[in-house]
PDB file of N, CA and C in Angstrom:
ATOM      1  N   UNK A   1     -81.517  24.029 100.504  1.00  0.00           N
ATOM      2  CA  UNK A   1     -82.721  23.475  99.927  1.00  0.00           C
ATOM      3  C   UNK A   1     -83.776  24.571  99.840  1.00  0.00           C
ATOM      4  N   UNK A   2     -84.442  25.051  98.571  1.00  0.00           N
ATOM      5  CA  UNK A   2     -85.141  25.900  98.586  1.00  0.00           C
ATOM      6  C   UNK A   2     -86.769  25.605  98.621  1.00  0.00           C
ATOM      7  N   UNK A   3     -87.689  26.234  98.963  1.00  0.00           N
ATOM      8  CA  UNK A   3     -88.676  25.639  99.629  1.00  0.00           C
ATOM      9  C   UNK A   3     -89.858  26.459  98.358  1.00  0.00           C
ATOM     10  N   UNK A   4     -90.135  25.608  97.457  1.00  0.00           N
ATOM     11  CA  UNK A   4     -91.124  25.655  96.257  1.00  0.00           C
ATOM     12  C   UNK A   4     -92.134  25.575  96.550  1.00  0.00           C
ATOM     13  N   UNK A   5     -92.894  25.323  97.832  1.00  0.00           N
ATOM     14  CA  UNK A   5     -94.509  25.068  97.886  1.00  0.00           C
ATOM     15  C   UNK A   5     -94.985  26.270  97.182  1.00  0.00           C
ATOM     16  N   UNK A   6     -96.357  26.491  96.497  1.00  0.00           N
ATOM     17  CA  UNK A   6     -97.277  27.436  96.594  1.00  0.00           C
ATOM     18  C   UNK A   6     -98.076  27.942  97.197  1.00  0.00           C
ATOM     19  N   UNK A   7     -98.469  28.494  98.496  1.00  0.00           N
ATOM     20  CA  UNK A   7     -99.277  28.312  99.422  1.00  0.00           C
ATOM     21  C   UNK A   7    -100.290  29.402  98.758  1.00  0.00           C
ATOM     22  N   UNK A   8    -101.616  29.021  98.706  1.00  0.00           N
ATOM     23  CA  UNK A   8    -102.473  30.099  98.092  1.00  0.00           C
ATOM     24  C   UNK A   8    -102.628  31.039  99.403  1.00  0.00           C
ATOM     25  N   UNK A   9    -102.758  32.393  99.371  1.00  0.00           N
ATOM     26  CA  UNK A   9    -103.514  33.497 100.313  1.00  0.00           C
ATOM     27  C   UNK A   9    -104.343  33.044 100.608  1.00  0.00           C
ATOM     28  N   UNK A  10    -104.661  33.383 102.127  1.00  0.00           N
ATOM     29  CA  UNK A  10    -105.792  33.720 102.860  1.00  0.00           C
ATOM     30  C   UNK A  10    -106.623  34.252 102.009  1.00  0.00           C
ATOM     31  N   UNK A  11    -106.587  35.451 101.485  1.00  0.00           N
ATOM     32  CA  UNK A  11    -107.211  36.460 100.550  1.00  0.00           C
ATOM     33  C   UNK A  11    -107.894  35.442  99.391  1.00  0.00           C
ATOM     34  N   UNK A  12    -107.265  34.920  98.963  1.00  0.00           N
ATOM     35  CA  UNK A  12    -107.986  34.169  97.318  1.00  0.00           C
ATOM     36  C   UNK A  12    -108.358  32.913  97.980  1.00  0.00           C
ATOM     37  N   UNK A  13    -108.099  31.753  98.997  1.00  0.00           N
ATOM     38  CA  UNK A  13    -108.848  30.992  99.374  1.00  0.00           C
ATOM     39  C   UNK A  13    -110.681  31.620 100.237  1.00  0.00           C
ATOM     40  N   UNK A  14    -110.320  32.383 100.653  1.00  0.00           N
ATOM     41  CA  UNK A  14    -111.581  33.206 100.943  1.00  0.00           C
ATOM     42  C   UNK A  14    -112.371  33.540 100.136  1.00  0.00           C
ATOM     43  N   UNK A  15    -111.898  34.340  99.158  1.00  0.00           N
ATOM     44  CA  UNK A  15    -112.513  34.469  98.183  1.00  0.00           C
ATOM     45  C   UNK A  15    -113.323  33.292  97.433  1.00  0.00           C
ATOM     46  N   UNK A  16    -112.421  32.448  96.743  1.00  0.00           N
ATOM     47  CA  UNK A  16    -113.098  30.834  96.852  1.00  0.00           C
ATOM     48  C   UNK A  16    -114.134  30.443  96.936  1.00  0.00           C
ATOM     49  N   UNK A  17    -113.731  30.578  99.144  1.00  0.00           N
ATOM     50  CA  UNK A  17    -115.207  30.040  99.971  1.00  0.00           C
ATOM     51  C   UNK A  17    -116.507  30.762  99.227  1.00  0.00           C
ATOM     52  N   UNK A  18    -116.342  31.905  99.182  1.00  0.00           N
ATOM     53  CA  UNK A  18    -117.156  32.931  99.669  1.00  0.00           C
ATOM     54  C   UNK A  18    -118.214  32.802  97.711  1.00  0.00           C
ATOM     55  N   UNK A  19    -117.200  32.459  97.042  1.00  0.00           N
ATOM     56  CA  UNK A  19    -117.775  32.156  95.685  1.00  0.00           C
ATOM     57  C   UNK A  19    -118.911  31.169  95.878  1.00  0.00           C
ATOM     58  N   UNK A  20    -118.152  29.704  96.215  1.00  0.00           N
ATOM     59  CA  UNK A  20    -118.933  28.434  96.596  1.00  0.00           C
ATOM     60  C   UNK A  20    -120.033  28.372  97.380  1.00  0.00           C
ATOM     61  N   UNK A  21    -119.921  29.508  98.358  1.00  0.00           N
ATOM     62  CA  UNK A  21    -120.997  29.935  99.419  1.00  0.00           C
ATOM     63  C   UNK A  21    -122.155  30.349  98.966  1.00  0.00           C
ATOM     64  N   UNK A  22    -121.721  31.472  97.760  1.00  0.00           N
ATOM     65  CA  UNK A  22    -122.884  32.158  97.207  1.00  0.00           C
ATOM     66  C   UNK A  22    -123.840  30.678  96.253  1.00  0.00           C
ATOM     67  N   UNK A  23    -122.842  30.240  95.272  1.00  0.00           N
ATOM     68  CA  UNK A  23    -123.586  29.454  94.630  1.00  0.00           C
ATOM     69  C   UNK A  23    -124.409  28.506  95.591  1.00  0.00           C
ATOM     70  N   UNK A  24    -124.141  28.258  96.700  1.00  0.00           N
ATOM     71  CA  UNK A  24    -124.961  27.308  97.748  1.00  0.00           C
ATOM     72  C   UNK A  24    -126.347  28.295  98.315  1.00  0.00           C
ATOM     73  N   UNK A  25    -126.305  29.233  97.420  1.00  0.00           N
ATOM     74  CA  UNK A  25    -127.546  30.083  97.921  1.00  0.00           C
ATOM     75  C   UNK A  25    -127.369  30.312  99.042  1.00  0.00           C
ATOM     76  N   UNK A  26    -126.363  30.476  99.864  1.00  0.00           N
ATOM     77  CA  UNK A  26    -126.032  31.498 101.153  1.00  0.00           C
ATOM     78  C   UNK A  26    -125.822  32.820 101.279  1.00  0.00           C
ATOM     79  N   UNK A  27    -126.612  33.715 101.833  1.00  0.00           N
ATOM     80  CA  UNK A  27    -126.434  34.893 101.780  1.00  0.00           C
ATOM     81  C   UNK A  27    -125.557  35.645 102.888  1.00  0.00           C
ATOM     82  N   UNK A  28    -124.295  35.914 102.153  1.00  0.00           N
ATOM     83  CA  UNK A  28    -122.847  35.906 103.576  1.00  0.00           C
ATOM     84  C   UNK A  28    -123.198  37.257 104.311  1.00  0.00           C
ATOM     85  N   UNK A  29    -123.674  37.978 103.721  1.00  0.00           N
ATOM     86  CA  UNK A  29    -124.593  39.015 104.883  1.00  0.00           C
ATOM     87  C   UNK A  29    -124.932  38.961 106.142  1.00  0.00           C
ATOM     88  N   UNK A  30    -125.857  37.631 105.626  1.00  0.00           N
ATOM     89  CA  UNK A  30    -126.921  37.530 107.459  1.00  0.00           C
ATOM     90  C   UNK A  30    -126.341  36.351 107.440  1.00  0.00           C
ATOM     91  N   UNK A  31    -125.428  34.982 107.409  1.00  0.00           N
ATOM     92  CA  UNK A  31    -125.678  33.832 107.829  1.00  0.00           C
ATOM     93  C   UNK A  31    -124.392  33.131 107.743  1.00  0.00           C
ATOM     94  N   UNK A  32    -123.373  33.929 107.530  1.00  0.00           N
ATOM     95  CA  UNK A  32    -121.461  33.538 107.257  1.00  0.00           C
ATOM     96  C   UNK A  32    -121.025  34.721 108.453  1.00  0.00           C
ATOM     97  N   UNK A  33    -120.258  34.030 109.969  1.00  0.00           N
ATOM     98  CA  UNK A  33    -119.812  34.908 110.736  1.00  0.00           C
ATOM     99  C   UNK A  33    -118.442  34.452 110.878  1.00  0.00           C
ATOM    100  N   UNK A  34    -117.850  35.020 111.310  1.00  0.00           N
ATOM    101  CA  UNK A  34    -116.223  35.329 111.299  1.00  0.00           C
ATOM    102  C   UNK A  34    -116.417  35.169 112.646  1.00  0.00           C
ATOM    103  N   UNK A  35    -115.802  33.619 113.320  1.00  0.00           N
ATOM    104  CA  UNK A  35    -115.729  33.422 115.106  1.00  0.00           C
ATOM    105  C   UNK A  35    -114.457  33.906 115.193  1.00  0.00           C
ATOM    106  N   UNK A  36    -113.417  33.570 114.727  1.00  0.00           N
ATOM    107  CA  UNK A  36    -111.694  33.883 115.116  1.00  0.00           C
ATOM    108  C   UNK A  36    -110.768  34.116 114.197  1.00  0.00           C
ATOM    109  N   UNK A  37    -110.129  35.043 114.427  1.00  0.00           N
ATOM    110  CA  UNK A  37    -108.870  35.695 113.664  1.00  0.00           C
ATOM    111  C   UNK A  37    -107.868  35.189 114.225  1.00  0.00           C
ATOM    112  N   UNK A  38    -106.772  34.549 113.920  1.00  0.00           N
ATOM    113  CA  UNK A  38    -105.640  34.011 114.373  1.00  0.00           C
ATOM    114  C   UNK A  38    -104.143  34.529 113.439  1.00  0.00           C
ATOM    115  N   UNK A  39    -102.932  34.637 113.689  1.00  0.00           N
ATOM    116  CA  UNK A  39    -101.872  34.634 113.096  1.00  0.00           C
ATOM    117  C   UNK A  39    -100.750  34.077 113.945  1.00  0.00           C
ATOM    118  N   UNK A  40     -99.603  33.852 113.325  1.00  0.00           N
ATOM    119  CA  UNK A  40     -98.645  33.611 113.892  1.00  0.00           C
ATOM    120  C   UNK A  40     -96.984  33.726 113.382  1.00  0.00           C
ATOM    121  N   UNK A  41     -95.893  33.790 113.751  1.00  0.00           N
ATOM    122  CA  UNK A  41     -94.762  34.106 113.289  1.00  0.00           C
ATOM    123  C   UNK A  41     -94.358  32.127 113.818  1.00  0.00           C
ATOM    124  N   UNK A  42     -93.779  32.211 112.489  1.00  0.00           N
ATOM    125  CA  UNK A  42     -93.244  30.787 112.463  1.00  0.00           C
ATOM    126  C   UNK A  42     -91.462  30.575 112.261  1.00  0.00           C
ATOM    127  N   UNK A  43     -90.653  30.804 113.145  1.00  0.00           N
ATOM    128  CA  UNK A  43     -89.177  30.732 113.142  1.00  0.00           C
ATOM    129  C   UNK A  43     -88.403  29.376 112.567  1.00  0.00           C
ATOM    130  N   UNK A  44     -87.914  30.016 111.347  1.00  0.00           N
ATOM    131  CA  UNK A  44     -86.892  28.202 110.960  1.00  0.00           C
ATOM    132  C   UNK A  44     -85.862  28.899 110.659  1.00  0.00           C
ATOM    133  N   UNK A  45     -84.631  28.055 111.556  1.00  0.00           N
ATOM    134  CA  UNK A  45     -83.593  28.496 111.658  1.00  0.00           C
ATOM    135  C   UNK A  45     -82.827  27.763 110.300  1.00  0.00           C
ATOM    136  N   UNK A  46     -82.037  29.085 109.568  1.00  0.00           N
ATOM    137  CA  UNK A  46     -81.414  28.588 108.575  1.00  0.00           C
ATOM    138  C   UNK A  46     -82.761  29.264 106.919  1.00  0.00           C
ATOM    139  N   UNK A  47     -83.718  29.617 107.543  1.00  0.00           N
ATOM    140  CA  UNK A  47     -85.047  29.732 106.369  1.00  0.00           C
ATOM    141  C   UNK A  47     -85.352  30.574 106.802  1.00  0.00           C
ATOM    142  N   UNK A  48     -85.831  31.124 105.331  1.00  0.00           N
ATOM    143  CA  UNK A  48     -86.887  32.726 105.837  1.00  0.00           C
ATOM    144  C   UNK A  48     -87.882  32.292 107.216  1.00  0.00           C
ATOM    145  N   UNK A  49     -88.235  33.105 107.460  1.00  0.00           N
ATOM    146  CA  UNK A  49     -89.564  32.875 108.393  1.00  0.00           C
ATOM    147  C   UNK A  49     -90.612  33.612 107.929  1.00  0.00           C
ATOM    148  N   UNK A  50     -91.746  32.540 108.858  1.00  0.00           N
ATOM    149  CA  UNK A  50     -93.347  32.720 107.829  1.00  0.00           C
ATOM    150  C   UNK A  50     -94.450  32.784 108.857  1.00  0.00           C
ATOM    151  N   UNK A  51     -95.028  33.867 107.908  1.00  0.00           N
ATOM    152  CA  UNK A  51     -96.275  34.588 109.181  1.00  0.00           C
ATOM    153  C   UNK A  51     -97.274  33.835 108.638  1.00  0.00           C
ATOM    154  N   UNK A  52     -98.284  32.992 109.445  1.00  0.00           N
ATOM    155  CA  UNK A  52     -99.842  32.549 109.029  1.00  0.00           C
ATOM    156  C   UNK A  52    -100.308  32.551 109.765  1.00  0.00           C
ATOM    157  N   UNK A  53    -101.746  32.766 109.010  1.00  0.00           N
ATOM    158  CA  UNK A  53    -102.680  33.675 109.222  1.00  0.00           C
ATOM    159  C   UNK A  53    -103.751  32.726 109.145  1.00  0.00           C
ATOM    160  N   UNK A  54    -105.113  32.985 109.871  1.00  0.00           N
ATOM    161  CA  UNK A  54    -106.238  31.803 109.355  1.00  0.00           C
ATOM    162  C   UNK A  54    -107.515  32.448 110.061  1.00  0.00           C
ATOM    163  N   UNK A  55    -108.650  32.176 109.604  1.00  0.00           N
ATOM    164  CA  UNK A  55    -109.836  32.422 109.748  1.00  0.00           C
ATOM    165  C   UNK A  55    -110.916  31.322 110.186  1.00  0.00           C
ATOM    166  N   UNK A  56    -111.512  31.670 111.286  1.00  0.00           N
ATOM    167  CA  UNK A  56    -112.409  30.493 111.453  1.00  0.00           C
ATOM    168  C   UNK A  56    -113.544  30.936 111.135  1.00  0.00           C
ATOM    169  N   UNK A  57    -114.418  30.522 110.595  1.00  0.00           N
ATOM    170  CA  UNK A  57    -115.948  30.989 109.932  1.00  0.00           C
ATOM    171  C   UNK A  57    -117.394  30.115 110.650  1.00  0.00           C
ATOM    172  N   UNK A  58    -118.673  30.857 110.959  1.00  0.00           N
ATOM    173  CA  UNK A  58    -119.492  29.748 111.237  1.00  0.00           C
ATOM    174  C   UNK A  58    -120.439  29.924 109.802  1.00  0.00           C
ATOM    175  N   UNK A  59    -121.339  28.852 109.613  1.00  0.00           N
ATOM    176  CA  UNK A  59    -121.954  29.216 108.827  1.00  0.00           C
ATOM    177  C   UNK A  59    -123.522  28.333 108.883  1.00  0.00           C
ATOM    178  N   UNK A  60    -124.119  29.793 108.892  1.00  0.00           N
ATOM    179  CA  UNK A  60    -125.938  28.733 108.655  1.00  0.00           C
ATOM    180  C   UNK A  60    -126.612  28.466 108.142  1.00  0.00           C
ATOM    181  N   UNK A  61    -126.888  27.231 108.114  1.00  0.00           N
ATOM    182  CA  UNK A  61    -127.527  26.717 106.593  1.00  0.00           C
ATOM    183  C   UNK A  61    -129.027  25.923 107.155  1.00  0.00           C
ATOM    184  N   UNK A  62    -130.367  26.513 106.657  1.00  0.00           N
ATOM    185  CA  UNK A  62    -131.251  25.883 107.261  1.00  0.00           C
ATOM    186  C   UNK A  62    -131.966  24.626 106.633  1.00  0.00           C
ATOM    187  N   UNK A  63    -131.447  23.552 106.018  1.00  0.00           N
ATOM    188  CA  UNK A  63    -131.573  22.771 105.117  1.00  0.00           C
ATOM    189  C   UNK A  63    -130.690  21.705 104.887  1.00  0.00           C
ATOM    190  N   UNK A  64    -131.052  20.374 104.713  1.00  0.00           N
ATOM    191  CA  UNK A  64    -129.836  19.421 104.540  1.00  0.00           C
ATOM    192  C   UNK A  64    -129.590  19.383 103.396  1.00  0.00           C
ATOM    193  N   UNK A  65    -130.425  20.001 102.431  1.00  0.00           N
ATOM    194  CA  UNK A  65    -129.741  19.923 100.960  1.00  0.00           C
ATOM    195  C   UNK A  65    -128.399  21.315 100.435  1.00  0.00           C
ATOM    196  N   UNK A  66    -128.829  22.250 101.513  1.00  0.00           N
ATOM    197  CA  UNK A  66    -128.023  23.365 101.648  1.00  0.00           C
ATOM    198  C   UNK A  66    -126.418  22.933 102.586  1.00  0.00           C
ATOM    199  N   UNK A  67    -126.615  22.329 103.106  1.00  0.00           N
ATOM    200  CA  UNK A  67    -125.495  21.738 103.786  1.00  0.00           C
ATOM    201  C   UNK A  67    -124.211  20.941 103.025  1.00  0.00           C
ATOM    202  N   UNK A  68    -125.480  20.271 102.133  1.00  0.00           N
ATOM    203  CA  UNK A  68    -124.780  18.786 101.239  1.00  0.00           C
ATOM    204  C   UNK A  68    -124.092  20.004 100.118  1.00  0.00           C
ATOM    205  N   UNK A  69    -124.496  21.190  99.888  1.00  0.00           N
ATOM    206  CA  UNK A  69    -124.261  22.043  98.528  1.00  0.00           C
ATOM    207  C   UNK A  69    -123.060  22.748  99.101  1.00  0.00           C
ATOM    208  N   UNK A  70    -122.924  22.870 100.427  1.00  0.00           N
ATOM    209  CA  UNK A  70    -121.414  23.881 100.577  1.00  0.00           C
ATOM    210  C   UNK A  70    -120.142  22.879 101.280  1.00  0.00           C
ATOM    211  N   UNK A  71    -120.758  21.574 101.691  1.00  0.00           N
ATOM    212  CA  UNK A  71    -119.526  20.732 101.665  1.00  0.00           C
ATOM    213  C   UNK A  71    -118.940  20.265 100.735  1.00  0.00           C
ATOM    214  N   UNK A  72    -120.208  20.061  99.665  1.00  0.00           N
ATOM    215  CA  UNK A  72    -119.040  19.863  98.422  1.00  0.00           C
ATOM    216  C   UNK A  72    -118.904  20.905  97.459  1.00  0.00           C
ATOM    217  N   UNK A  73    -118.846  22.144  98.024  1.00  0.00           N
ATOM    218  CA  UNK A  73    -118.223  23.032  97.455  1.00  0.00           C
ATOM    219  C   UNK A  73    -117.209  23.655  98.198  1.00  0.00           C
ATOM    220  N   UNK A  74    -117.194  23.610  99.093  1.00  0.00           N
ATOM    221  CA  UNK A  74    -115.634  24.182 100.183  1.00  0.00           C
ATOM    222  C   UNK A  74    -114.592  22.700 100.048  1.00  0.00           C
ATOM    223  N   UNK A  75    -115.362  21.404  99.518  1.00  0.00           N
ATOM    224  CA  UNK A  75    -114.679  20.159  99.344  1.00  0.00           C
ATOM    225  C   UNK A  75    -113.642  20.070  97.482  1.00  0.00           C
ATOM    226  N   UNK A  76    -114.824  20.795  97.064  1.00  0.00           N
ATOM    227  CA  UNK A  76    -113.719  21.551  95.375  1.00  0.00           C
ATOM    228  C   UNK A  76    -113.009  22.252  95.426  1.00  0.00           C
ATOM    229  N   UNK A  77    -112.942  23.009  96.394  1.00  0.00           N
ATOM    230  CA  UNK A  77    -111.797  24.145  96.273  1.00  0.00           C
ATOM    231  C   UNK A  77    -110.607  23.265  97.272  1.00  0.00           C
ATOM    232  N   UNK A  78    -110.814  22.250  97.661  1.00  0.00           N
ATOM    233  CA  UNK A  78    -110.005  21.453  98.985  1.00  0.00           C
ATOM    234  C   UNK A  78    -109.661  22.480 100.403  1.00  0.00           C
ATOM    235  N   UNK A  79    -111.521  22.765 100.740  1.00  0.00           N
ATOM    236  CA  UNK A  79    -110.925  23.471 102.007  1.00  0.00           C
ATOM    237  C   UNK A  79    -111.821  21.885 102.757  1.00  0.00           C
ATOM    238  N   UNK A  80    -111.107  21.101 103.804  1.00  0.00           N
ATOM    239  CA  UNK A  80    -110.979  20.149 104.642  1.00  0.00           C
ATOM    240  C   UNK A  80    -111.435  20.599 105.945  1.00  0.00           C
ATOM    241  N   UNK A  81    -110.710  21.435 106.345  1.00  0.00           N
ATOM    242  CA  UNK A  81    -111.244  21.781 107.800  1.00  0.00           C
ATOM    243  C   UNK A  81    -112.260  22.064 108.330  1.00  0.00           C
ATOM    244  N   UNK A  82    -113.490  21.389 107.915  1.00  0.00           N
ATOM    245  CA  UNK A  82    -114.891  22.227 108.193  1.00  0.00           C
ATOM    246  C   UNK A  82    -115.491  21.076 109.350  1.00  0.00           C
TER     247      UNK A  82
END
């Protein structure tokens, strides 16, 4: 059974964020920090094996209308985990 998902990169979902971020008038300079770098080797016996990778981000937003502007923009690109 061959395994068709598409999983987008780390690299271009970041990118993404980091688009959606700007349009939310966030300036990733002073106010987008990088808390944790994580990876891992994932073993399936019988299947390639698969390294992932993930980023945890904080981000500050001094405004509830600035808030409402990057959930539903990390919510268009379908990043969930926030």
């Amino acid at each position: 059974m061959k395994d068709d998902k598409r999983k987008e990169t780390l690299e271009k979902l970041e990118q993404k964020m980091f688009d959606q971020l700007t349009k939310a008038a966030i300036d990733l300079n002073k106010y987008v920090f990088i808390l944790n770098m994580m990876s891992h080797l994932q073993y399936r016996w019988l299947r390639k094996d698969e390294i992932g990778s993930g980023k945890k981000y904080q981000i500050l937003a001094h405004d509830a209308a600035t808030v409402r502007k990057v959930y539903e923009g990390l919510h268009n690109i379908k990043i969930s985990d926030i």
